[in-house]
Structure formats: structure tokens, C-alpha cells
Protein backbone atom coordinates (compact mmCIF):
# COMPACT_ATOMS: atom_id res chain seq x y z
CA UNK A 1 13.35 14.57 6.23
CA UNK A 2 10.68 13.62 3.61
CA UNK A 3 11.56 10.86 1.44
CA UNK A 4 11.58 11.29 -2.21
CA UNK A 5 9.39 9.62 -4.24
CA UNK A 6 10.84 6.17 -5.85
CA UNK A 7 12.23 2.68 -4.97
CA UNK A 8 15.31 2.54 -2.57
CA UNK A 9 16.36 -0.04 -0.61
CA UNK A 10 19.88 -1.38 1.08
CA UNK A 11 20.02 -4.81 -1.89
CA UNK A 12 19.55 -1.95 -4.75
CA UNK A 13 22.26 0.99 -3.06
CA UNK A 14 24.66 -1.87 -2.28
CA UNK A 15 24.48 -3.49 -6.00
CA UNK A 16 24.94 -0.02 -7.28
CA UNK A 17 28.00 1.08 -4.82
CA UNK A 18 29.63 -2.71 -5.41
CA UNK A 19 29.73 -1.92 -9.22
CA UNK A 20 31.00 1.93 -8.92
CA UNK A 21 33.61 2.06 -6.63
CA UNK A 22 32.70 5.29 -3.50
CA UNK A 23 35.32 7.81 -3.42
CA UNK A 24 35.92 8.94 0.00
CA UNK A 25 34.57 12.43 -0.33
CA UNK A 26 31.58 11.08 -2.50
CA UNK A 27 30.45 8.93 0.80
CA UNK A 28 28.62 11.73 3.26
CA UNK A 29 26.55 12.39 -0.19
CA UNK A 30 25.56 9.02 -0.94
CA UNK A 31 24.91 8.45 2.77
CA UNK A 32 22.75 11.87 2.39
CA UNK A 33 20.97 10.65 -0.28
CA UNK A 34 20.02 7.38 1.12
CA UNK A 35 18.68 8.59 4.42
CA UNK A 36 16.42 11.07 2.78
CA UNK A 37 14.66 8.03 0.98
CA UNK A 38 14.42 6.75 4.50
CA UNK A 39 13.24 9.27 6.85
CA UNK A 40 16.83 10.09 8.00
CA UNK A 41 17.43 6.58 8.99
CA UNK A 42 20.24 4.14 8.17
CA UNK A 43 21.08 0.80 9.08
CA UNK A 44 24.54 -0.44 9.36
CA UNK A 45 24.07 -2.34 5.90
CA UNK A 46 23.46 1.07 4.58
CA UNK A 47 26.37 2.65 5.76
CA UNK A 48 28.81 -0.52 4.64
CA UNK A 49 26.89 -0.51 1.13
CA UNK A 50 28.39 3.32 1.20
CA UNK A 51 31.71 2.08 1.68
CA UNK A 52 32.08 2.83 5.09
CA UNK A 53 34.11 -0.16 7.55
CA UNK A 54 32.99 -0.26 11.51
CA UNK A 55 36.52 2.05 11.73
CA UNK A 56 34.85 4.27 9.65
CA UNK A 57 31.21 4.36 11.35
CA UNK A 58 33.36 4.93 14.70
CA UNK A 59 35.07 8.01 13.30
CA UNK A 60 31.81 9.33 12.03
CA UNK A 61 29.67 9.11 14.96
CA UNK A 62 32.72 10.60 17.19
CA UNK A 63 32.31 13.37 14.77
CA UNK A 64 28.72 13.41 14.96
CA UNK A 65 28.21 12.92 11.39
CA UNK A 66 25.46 10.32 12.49
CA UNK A 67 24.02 9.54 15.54
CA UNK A 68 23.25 5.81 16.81
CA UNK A 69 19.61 5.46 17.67
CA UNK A 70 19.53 1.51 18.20
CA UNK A 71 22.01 -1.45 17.77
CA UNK A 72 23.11 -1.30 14.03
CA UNK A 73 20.15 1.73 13.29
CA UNK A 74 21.89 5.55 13.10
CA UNK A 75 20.50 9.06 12.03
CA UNK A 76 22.05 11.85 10.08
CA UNK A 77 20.93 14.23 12.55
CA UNK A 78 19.92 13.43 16.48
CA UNK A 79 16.89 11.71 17.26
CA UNK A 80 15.31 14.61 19.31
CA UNK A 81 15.08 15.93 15.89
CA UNK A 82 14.06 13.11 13.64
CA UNK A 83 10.44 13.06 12.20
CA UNK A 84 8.25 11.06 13.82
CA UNK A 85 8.48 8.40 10.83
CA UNK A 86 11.80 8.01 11.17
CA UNK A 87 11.86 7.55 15.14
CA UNK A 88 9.11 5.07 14.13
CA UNK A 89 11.09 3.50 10.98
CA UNK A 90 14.25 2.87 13.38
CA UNK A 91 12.11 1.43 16.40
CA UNK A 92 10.90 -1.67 13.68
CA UNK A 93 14.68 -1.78 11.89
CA UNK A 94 15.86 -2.30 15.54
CA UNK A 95 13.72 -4.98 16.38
CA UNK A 96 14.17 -7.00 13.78
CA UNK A 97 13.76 -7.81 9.84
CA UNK A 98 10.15 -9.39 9.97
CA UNK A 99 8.64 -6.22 12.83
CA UNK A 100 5.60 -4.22 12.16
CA UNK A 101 4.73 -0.67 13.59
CA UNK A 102 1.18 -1.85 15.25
CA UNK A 103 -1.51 -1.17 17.83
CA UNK A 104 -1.44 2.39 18.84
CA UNK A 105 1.72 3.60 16.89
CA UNK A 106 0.09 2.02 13.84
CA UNK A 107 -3.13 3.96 13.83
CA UNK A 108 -2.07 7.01 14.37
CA UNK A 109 0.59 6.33 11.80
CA UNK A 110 -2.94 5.33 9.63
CA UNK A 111 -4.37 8.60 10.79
CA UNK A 112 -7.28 6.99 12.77
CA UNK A 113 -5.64 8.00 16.29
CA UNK A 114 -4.11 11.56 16.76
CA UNK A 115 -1.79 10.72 20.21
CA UNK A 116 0.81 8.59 20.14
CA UNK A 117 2.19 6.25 22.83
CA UNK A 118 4.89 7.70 24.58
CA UNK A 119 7.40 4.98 22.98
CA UNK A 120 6.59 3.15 19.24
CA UNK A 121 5.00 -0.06 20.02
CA UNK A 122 6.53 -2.29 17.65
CA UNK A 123 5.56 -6.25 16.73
CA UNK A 124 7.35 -9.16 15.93
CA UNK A 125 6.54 -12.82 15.97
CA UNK A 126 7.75 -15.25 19.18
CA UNK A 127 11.20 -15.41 18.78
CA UNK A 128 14.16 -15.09 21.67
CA UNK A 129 14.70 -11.62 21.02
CA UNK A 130 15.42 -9.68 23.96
CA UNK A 131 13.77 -6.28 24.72
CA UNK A 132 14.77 -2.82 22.96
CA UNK A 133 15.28 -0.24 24.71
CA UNK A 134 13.02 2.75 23.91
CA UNK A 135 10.63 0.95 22.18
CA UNK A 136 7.47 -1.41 23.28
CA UNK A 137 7.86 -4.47 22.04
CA UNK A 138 5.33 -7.07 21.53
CA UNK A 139 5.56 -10.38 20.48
CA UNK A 140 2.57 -12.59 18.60
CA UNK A 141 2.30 -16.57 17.93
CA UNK A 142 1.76 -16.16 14.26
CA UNK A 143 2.29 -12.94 12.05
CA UNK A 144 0.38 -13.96 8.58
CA UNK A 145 1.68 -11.97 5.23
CA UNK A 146 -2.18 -11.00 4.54
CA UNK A 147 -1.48 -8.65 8.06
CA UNK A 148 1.84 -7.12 6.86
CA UNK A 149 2.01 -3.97 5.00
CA UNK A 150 3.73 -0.48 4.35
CA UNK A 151 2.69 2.91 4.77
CA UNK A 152 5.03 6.00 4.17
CA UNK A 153 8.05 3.32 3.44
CA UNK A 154 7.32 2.21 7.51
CA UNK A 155 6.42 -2.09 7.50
CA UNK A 156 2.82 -1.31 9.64
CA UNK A 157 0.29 -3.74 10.37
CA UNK A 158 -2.70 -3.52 7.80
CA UNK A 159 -5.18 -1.47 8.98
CA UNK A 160 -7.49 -4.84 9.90
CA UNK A 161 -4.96 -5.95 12.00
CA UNK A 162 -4.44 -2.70 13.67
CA UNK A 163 -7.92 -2.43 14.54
CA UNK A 164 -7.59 -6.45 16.10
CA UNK A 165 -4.52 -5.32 17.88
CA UNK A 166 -6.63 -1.64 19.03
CA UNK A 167 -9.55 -3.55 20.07
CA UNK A 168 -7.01 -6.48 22.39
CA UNK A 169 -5.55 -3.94 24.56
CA UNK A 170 -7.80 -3.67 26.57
CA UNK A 171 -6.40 -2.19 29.57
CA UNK A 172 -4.79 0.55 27.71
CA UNK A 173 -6.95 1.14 24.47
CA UNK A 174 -10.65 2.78 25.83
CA UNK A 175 -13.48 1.36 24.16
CA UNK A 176 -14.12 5.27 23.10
CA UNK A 177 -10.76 4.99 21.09
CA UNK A 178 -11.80 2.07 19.53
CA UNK A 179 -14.58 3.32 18.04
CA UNK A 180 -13.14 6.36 17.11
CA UNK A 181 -10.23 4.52 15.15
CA UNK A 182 -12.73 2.27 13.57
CA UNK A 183 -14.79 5.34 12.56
CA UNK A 184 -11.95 7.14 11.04
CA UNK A 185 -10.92 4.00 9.06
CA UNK A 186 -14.46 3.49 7.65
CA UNK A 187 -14.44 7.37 6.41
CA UNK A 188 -11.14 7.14 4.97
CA UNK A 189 -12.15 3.88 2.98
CA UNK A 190 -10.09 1.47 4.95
CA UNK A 191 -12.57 -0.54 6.40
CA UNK A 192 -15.59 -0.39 5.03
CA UNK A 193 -18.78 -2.80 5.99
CA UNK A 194 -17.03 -6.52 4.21
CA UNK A 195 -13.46 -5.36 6.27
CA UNK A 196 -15.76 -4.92 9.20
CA UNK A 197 -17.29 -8.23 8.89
CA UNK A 198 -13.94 -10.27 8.18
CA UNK A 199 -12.31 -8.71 11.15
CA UNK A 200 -15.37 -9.55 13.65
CA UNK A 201 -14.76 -12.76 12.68
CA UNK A 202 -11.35 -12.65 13.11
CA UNK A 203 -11.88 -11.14 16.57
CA UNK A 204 -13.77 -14.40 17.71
CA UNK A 205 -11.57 -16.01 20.31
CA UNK A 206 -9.21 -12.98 20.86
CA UNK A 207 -9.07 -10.48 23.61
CA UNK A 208 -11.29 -7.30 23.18
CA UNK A 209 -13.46 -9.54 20.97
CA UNK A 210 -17.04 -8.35 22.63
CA UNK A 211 -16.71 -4.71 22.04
CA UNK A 212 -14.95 -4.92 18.73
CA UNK A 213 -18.22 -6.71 17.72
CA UNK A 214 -20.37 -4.54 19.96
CA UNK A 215 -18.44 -1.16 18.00
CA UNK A 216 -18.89 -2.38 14.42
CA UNK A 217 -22.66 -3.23 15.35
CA UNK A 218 -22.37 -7.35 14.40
CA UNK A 219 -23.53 -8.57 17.39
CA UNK A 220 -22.67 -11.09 20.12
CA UNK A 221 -23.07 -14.20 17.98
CA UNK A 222 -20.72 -14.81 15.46
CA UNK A 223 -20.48 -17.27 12.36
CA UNK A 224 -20.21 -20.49 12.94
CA UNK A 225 -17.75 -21.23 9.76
CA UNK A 226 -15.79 -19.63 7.93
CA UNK A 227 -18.13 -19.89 4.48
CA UNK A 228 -20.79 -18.07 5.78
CA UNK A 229 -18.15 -15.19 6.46
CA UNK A 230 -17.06 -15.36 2.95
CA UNK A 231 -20.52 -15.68 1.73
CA UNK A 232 -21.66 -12.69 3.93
CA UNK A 233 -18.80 -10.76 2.72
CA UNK A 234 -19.05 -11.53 -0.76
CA UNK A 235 -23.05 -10.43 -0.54
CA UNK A 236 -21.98 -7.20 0.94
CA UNK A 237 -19.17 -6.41 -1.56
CA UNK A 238 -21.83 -7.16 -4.07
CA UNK A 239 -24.44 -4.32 -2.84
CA UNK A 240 -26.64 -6.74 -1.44
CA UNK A 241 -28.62 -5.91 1.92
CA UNK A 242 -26.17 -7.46 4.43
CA UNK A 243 -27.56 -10.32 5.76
CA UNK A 244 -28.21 -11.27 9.32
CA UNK A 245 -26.42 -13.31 10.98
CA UNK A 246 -27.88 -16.70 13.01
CA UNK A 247 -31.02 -15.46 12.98
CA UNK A 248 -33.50 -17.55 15.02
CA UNK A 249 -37.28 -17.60 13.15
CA UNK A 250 -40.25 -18.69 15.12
CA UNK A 251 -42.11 -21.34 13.31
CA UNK A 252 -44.64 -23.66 14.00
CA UNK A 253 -42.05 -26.67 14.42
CA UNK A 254 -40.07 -24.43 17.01
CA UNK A 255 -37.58 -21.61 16.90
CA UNK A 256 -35.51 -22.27 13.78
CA UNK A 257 -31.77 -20.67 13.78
CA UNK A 258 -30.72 -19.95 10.20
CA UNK A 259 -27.88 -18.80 8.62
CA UNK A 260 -27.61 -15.66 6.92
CA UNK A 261 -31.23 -14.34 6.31
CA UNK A 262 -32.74 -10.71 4.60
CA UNK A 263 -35.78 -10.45 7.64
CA UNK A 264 -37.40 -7.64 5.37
CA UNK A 265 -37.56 -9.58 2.39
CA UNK A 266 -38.31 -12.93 4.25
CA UNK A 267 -35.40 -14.47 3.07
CA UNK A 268 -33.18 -17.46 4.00
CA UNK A 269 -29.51 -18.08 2.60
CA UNK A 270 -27.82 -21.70 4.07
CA UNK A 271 -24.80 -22.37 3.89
CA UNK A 272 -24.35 -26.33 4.07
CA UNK A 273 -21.48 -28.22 4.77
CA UNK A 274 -20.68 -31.99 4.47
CA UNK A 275 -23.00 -32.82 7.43
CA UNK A 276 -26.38 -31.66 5.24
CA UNK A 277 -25.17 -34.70 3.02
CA UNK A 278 -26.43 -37.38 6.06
CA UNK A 279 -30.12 -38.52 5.58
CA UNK A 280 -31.18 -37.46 8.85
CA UNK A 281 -29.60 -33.69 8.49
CA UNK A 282 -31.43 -33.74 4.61
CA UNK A 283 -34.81 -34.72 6.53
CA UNK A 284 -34.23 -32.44 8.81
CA UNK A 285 -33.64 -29.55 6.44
CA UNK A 286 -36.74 -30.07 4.31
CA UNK A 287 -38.73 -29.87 7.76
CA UNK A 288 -37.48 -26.51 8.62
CA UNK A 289 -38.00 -25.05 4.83
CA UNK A 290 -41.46 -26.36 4.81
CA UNK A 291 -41.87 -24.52 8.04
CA UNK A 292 -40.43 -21.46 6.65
CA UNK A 293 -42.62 -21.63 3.43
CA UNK A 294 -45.89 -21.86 5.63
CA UNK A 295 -44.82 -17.93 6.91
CA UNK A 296 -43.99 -16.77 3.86
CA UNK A 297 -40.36 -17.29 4.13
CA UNK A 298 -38.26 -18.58 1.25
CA UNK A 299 -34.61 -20.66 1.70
CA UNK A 300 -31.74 -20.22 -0.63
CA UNK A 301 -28.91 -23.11 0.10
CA UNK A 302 -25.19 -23.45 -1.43
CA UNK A 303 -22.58 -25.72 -0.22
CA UNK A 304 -19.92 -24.67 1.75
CA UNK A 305 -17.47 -26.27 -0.43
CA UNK A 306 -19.28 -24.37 -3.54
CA UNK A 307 -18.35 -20.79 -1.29
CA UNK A 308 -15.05 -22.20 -0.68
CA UNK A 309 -14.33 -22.52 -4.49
CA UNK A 310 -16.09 -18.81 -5.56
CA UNK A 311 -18.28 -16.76 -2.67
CA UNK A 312 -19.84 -15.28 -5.34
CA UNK A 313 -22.16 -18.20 -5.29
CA UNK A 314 -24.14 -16.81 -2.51
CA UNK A 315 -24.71 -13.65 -4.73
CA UNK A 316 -25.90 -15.93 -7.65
CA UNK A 317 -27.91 -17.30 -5.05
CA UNK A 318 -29.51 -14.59 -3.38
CA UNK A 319 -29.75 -11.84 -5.80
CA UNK A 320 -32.95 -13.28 -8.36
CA UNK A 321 -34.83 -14.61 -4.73
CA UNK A 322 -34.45 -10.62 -3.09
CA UNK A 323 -35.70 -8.96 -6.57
CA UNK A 324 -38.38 -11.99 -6.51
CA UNK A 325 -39.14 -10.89 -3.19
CA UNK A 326 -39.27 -6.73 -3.83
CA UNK A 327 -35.74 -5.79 -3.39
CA UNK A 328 -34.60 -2.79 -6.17
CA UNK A 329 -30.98 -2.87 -6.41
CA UNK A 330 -29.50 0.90 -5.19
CA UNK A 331 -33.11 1.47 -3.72
């Protein structure tokens, strides 16, 4: 079943059934109507919104008027028969109010994968839940909002996370997958280049971390704070050239590492934090611009604190010293 467009959920049917009393014969309709909003899938708050008691859900799956899928999730018609959204929907109902579709299930749910696994991997944070049957359960220290989203009325990881979670499994996710997932998502618009670079940084003490930064091209260092990942994002979402990342310069004082740097424009962005305030670390700085200067090279600073308030510093920054330097914006 294909759910109809418009809001439904279990709070809104529930309000409206409490108010206007279900006649028995008006209850397989309602229950109808509410499971094609829902891929075919109810939960047993549906059915009591509908007016039905446990009696009642008893009689009706004796008469196969539904069909339990999972503890407290049910079907209109058998599961063998369900879409695959709703085999997915019921899989994350079953597991729990807070569980995500992810990993496999959730990129080919995304469209970046075409096969599925052979049961929907489904995520939830630690808790003492038990295991599900039917369904691959994982479960993660920490599950932030900013990862949690919906596609097709199914809670899914965000695409981001998905491609985290793609890029961990390691011994059952090929690195050729991978790739092609994160290829897929760029075309589609998901994860274009500033997506990219969040989630390589992201991806810096996980699992799989190596070739997620070896498929999206960043390299094998990563930032070294968080500002200069907000600052390289925000240059990128600006249409800047993206930056490099700890780039090391030769000079005549030694091999100088920098932060974020434009190599064809001979171009330095810094970002410093409190530590550039100390007299030796201020010293030090001037040294290595001076050193820069004598190759031709030019150093942009902002404080970290400054990205932390508004990245868009760094473009305010960087923008006048790359036209200074020859850069045409769009050329």
C-alpha cells in the first residue's frame, strides 16, 4: 500500500476516535484508512485508538483480518505481501520508539544501494532491549537528533550517518559499495563536497574511517579541531576553492604545516585558538608568516572562537586575499 499524502499519526487518530465515538462496523474502515497512511502497518496503539480491546485484536487476527508481524506491530494483509516499506516501517516500530532504519537498509531505502540485506538492519541507542526476531539489530552509545530523520514516513538515519554507518561495517560493506553509495548520494544532491567534508571528520576515530576518507578523496590527515572543519566547510558552501588541509610548505626556517591553504593561489588561512594568545606561540607565528612572505605566500588568520561564533569569517577572510591573488569567482 502507498500512503496518501498528509499528516497521520497514532496521538492525532486517537484524539479524533476519543471525541467521535467508533461504531463497530465503522472500525475495519478506520483501521483501513490508517494503515494505508502507514504502509499497511499498525501498532497496537493504532488498533486501541480504533476502538478495538486485546479481545478484540484476538478475534481479528483469528479471523485474519490482520496479521501480527512483531510484538504489538500487525498488517492488514500478510507480511509475504507487504511492501518493502512497510516490512521496513514494522522492523523500527518493533524495536522501539527512538529506532532508525540504518546502514544497508537505509541506503537502499535512500536509493544509493539497490540490494537489500536479507533482514532490515535497524538502530537503536544502548539500552537492555533484547533482540527481535527477524530483524538486525544494532545498538550505538549515542544517537544525536542532527542523525535522525524520515524518508517515505520510515524514521532512517540521515543520509551522513548512513554513509558513517556504510563505511563502519567493514566486514560486510565492500569498499566498492561504499563508494558507490557515496557516489549516488553526491548525484542525487545528498552529499555534496561540505557533507563530504563534515562526515570525514566525523569518521575520525570510527571504524572504516581510512577508506571513507580515502573514497571522498580528503586524505589521511584530518583536522585537528573542529573550527577549521567549520571554516573549511563554510569556504566550500561559499564557492570558494576548497582548501587543503594541513598542508606542510617548505620554507627556509623548515617545513611549515599550515592550516587550510589555496597552493595555486599561494595562500594561507589559520585558524588560531587560545594557545596563539601565549607570547612564545605569537613569536612563533610571525616567524613562520615572514617565512611564507619571502616565497610569495600570503597568511590569512581568524580565531577559532571568531569561527565558532559565524564560519563565515573564514570567507570574509579569504575571499578579497584569493581575488588579490588571481582567483575569478565561477572561473
Amino acid at each position: 500500500m502507498t500512503p496518501r499524502d498528509g499528516k497521520s499519526d497514532a496521538a492525532t487518530f486517537g484524539e479524533r476516535t476519543a471525541l467521535h465515538p467508533i461504531a463497530a462496523a465503522d472500525r475495519q474502515r478506520l483501521v483501513a484508512a490508517l494503515a494505508a497512511e502507514q504502509w499497511g502497518v499498525l501498532r497496537r496503539s493504532d488498533l486501541g485508538a480504533a476502538g478495538l480491546t486485546d479481545a478484540a485484536i484476538h478475534r481479528w487476527l483469528e479471523a485474519h483480518r490482520i496479521h501480527r508481524l512483531h510484538r504489538a506491530v500487525y498488517a492488514l494483509v500478510p507480511a509475504a505481501t507487504l511492501a518493502p516499506q512497510g516490512r521496513e516501517l514494522a522492523a523500527v516500530w518493533a524495536a522501539g520508539d527512538e529506532a532508525l532504519l540504518f546502514c544497508v537498509s537505509a541506503a537502499v531505502r535512500w536509493g544509493l544501494l539497490r540490494v537489500p540485506p536479507r533482514r532490515p538492519q535497524v538502530l537503536i541507542q544502548a539500552s537492555g532491549r533484547h533482540a527481535v526476531a527477524s530483524i538486525d539489530l544494532h545498538v550505538t552509545a549515542t544517537l544525536p537528533d542532527a542523525d535522525r530523520t524520515t524518508r517515505e514516513r520510515i524514521p532512517i538515519t540521515t543520509v551522513e550517518r548512513t554513509m558513517l554507518d556504510l563505511a563502519a561495517a567493514l566486514h560486510t560493506v565492500s569498499d566498492r559499495a561504499v563508494e558507490s553509495a557515496a557516489a549516488q548520494a553526491e548525484r542525487d544532491g545528498w552529499f555534496r563536497r561540505p557533507a563530504q567534508l563534515r562526515t570525514a571528520a566525523r569518521a575520525r576515530d570510527r571504524p572504516g574511517s581510512a577508506r571513507l576518507r580515502r573514497i571522498l578523496d580528503v586524505g589521511p590527515r584530518l583536522w585537528r579541531s573542529a573550527e577549521e572543519v567549520m571554516a573549511a566547510v563554510a569556504l566550500v558552501e561559499a564557492g570558494l576553492p576548497e582548501p587543503v588541509i594541513a598542508h606542510r610548505v617548505t620554507t627556509d626556517i623548515g617545513r611549515i604545516e599550515v592550516d587550510l591553504s589555496f597552493p595555486d593561489y599561494r595562500l594561507v588561512l589559520e585558524v588560531d585558538g587560545e594557545q596563539h594568545r601565549l607570547t612564545l606561540n605569537r613569536r612563533r607565528d610571525a616567524d613562520r608568516d615572514a617565512a611564507l612572505v619571502r616565497l610569495g605566500w600570503a597568511t590569512e588568520r581568524v580565531t577559532a572562537a571568531a569561527v565558532r561564533a559565524d564560519p563565515n569569517v573564514a570567507v570574509r577572510a579569504v575571499r578579497p586575499a584569493l581575488v588579490d591573488r588571481g582567483w575569478t569567482p565561477g572561473g
